[in-house]
PDB file of N, CA and C in Angstrom:
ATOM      1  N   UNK A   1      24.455   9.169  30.433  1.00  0.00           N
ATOM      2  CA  UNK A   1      23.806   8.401  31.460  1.00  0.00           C
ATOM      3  C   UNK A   1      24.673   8.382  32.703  1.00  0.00           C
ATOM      4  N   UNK A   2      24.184   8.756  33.534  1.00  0.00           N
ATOM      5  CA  UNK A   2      24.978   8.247  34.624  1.00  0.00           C
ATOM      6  C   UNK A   2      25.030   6.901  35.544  1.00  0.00           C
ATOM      7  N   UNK A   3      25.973   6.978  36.220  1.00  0.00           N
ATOM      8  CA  UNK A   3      26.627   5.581  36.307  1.00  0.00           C
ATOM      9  C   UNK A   3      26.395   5.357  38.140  1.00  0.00           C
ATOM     10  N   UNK A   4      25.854   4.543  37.999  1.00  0.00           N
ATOM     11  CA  UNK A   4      25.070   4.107  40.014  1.00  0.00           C
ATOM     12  C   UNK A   4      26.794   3.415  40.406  1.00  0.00           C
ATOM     13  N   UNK A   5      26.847   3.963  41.695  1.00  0.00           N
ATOM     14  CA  UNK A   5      27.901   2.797  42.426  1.00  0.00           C
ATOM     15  C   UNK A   5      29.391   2.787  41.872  1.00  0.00           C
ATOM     16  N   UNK A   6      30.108   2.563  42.720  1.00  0.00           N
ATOM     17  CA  UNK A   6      31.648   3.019  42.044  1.00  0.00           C
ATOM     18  C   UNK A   6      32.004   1.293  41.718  1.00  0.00           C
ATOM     19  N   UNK A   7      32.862   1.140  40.823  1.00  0.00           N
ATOM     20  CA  UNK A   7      33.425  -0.027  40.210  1.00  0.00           C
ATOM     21  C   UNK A   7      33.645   0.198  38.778  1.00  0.00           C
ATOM     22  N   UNK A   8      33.514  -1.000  38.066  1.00  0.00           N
ATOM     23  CA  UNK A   8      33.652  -0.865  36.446  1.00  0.00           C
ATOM     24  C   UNK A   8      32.948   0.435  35.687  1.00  0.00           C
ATOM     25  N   UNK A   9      33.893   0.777  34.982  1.00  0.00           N
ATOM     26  CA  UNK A   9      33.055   1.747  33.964  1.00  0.00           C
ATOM     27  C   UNK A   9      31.788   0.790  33.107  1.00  0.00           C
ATOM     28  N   UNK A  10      30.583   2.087  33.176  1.00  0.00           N
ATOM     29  CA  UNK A  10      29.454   1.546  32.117  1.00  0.00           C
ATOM     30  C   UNK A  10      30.128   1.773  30.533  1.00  0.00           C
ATOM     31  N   UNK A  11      30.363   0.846  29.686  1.00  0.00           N
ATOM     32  CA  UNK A  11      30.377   1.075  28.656  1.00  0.00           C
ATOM     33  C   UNK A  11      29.394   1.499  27.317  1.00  0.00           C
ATOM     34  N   UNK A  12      28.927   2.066  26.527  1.00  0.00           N
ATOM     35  CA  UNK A  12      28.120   2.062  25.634  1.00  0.00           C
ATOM     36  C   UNK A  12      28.441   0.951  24.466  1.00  0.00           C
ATOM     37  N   UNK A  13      26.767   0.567  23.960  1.00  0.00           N
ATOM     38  CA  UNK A  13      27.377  -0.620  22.935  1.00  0.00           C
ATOM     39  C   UNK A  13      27.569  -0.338  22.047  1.00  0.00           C
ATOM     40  N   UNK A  14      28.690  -0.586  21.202  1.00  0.00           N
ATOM     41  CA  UNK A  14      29.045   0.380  19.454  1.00  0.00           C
ATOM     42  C   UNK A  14      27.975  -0.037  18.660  1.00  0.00           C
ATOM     43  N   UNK A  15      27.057  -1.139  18.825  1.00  0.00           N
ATOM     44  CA  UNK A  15      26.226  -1.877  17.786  1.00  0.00           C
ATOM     45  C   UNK A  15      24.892  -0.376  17.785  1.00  0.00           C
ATOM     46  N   UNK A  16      24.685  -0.238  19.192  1.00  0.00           N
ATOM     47  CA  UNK A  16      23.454   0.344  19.423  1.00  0.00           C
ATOM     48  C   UNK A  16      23.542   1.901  19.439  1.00  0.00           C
ATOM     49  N   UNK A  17      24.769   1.941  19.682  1.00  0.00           N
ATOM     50  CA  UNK A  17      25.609   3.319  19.758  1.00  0.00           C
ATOM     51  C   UNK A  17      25.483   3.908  17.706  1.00  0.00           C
ATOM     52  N   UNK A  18      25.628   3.222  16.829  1.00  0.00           N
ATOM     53  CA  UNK A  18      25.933   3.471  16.166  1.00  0.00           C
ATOM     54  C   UNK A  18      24.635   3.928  15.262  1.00  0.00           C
ATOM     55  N   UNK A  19      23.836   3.364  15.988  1.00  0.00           N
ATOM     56  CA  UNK A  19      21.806   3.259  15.917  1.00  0.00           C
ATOM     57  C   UNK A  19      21.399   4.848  16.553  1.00  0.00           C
ATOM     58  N   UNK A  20      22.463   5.223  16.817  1.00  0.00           N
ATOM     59  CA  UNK A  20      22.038   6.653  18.137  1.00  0.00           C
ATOM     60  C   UNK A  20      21.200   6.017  19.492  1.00  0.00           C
ATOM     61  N   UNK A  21      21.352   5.187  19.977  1.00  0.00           N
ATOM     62  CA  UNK A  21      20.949   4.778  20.997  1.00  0.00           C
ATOM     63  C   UNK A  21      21.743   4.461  22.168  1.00  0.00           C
ATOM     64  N   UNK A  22      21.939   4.927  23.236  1.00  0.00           N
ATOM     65  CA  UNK A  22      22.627   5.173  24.361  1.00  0.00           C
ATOM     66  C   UNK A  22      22.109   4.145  24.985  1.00  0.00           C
ATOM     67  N   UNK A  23      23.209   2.762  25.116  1.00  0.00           N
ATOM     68  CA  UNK A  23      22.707   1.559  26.060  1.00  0.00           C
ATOM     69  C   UNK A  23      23.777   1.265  26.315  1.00  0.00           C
ATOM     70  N   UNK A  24      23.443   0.973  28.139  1.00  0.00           N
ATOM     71  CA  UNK A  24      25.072   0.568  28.817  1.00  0.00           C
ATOM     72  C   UNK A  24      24.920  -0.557  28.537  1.00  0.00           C
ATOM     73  N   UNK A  25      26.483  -1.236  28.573  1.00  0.00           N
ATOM     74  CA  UNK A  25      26.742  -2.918  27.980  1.00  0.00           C
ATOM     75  C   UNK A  25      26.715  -3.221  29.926  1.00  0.00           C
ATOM     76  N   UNK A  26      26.875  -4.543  29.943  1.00  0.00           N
ATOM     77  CA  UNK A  26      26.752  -5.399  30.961  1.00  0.00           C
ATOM     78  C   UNK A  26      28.448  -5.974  31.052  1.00  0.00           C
ATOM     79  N   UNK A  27      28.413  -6.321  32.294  1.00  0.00           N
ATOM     80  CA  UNK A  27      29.699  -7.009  32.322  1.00  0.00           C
ATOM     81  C   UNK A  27      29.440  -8.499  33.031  1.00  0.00           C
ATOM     82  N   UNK A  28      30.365  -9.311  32.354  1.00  0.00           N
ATOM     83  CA  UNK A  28      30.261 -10.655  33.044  1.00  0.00           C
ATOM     84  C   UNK A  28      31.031 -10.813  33.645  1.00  0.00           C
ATOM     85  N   UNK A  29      32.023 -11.225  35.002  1.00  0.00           N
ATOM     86  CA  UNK A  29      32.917 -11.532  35.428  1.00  0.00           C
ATOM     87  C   UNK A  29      33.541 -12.836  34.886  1.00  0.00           C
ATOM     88  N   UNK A  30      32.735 -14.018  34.572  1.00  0.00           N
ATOM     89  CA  UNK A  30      33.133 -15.631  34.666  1.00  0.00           C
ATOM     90  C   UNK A  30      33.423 -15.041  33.621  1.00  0.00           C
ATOM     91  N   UNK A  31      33.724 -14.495  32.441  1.00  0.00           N
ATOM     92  CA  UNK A  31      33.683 -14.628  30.794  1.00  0.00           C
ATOM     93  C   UNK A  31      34.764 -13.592  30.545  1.00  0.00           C
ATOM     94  N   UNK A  32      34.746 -12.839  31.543  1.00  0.00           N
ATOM     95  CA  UNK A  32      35.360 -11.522  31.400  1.00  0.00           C
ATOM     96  C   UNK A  32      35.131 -10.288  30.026  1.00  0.00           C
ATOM     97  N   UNK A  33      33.305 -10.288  30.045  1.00  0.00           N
ATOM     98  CA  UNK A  33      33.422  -9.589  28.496  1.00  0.00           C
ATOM     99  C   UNK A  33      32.223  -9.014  29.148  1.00  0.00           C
ATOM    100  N   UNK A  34      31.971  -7.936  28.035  1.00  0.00           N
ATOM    101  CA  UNK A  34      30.530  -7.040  28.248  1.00  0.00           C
ATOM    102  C   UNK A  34      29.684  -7.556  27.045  1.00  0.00           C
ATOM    103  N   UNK A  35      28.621  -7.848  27.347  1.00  0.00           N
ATOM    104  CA  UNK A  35      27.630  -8.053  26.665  1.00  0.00           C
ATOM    105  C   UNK A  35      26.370  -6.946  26.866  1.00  0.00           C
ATOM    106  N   UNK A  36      25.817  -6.888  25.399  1.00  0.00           N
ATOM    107  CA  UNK A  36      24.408  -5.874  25.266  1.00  0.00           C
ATOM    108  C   UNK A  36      22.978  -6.499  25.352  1.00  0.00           C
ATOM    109  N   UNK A  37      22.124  -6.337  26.132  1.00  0.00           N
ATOM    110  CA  UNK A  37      20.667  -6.910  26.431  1.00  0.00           C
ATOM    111  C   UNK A  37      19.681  -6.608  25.401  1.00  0.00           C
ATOM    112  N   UNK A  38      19.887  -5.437  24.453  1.00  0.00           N
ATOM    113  CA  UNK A  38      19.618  -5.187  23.619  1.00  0.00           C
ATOM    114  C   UNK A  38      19.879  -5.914  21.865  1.00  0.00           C
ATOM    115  N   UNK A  39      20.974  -5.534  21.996  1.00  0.00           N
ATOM    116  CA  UNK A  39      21.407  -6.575  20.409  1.00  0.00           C
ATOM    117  C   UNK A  39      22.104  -7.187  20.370  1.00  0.00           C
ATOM    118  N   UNK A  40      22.285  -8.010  21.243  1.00  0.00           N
ATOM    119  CA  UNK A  40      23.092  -9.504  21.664  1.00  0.00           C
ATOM    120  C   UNK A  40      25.038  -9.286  21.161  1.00  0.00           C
ATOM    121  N   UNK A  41      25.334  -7.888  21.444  1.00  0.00           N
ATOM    122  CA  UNK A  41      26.655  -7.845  20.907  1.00  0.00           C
ATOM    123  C   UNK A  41      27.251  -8.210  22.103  1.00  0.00           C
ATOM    124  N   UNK A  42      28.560  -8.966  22.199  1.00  0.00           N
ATOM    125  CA  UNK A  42      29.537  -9.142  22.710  1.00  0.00           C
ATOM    126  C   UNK A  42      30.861  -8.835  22.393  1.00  0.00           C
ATOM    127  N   UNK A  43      31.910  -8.514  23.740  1.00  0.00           N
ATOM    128  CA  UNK A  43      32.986  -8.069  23.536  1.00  0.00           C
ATOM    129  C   UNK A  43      33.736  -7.896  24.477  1.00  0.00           C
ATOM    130  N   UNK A  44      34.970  -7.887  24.616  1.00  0.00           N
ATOM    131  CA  UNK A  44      36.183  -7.344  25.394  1.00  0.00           C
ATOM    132  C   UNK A  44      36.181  -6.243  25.405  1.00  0.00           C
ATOM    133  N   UNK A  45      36.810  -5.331  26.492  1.00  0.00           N
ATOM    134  CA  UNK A  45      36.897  -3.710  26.694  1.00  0.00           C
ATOM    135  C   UNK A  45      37.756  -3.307  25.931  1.00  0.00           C
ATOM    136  N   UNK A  46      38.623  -4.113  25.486  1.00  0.00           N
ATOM    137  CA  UNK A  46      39.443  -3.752  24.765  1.00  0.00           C
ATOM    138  C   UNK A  46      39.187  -3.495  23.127  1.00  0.00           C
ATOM    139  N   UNK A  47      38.253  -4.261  22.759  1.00  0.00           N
ATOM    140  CA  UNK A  47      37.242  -4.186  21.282  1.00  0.00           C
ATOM    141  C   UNK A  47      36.309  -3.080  21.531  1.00  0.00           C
ATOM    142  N   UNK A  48      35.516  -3.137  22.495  1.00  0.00           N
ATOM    143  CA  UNK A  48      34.695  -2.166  22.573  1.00  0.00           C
ATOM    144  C   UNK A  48      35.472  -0.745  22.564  1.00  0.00           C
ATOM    145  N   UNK A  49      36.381  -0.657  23.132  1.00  0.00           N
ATOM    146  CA  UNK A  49      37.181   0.824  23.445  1.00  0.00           C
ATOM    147  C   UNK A  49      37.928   1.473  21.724  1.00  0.00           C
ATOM    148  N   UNK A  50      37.871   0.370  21.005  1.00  0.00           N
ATOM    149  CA  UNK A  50      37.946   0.409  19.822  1.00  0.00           C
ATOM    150  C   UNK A  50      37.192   0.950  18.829  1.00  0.00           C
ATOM    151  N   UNK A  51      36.425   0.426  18.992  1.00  0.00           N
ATOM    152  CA  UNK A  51      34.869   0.558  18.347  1.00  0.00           C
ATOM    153  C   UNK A  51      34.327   1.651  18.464  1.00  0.00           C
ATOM    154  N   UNK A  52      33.982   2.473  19.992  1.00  0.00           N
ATOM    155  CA  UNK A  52      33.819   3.613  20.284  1.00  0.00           C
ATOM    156  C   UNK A  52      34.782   4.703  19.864  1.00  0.00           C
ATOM    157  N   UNK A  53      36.163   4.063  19.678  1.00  0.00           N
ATOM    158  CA  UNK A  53      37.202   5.342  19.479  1.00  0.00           C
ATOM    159  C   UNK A  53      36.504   5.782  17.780  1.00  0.00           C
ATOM    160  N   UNK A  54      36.144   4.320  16.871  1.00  0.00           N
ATOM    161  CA  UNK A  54      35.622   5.130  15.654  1.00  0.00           C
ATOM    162  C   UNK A  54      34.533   5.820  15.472  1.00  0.00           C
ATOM    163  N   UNK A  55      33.049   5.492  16.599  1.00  0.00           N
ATOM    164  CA  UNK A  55      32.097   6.042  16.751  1.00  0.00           C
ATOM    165  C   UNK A  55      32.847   7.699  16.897  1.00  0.00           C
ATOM    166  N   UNK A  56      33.324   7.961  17.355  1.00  0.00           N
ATOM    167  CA  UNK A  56      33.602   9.428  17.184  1.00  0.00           C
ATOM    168  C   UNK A  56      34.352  10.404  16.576  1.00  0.00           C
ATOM    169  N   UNK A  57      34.394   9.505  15.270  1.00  0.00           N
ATOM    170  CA  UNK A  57      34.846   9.679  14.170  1.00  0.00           C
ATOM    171  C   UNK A  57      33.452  10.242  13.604  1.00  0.00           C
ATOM    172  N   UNK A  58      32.608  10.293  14.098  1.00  0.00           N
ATOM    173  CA  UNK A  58      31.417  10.793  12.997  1.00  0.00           C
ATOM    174  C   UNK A  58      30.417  11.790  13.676  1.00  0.00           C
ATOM    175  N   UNK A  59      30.895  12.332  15.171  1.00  0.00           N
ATOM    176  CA  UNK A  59      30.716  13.232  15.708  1.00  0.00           C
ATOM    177  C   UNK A  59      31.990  14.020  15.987  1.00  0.00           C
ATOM    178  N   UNK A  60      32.964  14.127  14.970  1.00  0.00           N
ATOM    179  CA  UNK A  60      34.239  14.886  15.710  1.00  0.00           C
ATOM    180  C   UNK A  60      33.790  16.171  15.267  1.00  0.00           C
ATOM    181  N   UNK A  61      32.726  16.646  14.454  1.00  0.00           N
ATOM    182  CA  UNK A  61      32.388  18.165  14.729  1.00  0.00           C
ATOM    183  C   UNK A  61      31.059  18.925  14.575  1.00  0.00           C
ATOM    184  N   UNK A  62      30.449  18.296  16.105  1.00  0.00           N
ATOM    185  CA  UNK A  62      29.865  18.069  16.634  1.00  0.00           C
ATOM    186  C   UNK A  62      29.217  19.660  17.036  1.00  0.00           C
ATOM    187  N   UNK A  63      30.630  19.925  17.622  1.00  0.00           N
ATOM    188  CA  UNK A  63      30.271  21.700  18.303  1.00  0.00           C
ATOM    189  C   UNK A  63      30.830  22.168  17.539  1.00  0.00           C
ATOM    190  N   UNK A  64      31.350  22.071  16.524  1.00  0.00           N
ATOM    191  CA  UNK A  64      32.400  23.125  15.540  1.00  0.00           C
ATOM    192  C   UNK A  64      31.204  24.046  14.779  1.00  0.00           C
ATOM    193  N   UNK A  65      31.129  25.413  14.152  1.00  0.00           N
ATOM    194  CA  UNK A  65      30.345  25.913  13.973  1.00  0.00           C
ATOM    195  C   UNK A  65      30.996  26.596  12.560  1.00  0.00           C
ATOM    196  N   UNK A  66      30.261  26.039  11.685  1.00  0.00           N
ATOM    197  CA  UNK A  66      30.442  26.286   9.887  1.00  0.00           C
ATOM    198  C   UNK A  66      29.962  27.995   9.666  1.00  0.00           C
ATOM    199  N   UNK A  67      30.917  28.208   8.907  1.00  0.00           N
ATOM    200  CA  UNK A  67      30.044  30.019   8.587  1.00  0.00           C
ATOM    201  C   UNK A  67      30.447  29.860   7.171  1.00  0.00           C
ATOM    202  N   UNK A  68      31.530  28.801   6.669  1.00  0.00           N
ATOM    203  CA  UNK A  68      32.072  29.288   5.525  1.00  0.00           C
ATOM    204  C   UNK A  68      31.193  28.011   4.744  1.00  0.00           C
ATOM    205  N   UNK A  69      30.607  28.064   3.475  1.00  0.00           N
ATOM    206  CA  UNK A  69      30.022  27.074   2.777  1.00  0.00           C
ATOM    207  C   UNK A  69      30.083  27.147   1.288  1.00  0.00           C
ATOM    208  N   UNK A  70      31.277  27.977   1.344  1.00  0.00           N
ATOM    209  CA  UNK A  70      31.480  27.831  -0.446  1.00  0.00           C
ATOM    210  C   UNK A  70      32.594  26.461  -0.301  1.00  0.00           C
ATOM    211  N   UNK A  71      32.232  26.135  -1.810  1.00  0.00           N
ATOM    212  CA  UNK A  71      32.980  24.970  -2.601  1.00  0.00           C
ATOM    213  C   UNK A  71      34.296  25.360  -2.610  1.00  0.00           C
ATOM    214  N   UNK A  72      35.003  24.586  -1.968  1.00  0.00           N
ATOM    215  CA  UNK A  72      36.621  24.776  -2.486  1.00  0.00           C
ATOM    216  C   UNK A  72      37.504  23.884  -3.593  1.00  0.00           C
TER     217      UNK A  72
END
């Protein structure tokens, strides 16, 4: 997705992310957290940046291309 206007990064939400669904989180300033409009997750960038680091744990081979498929 791309991202309107320079400032904060759009984050994706790990809740919805993990659903395969690509939804930017929101940011609050007074609270200092991103929240999702979608499935009411909340969080710090610092949790979220977390969260996402394991989301791609389950696309790490993604583009890798299998030829070999015997049992080892």
């Amino acid at each position: 997705m791309a991202q309107a206007g320079k400032g904060r990064l759009n984050y994706r939400c790990p809740s919805c992310f993990l659903r395969d669904l690509d939804i930017d989180m929101f940011y609050d300033k007074d609270k200092d957290e991103y929240y999702c409009i979608r499935c009411q997750y909340v969080g710090s960038e610092k949790d979220i940046l977390e969260k996402n680091e394991m989301i791609r744990f389950r696309y790490r081979d993604m583009y890798r291309r299998f030829e070999d498929f015997k049992i080892r």
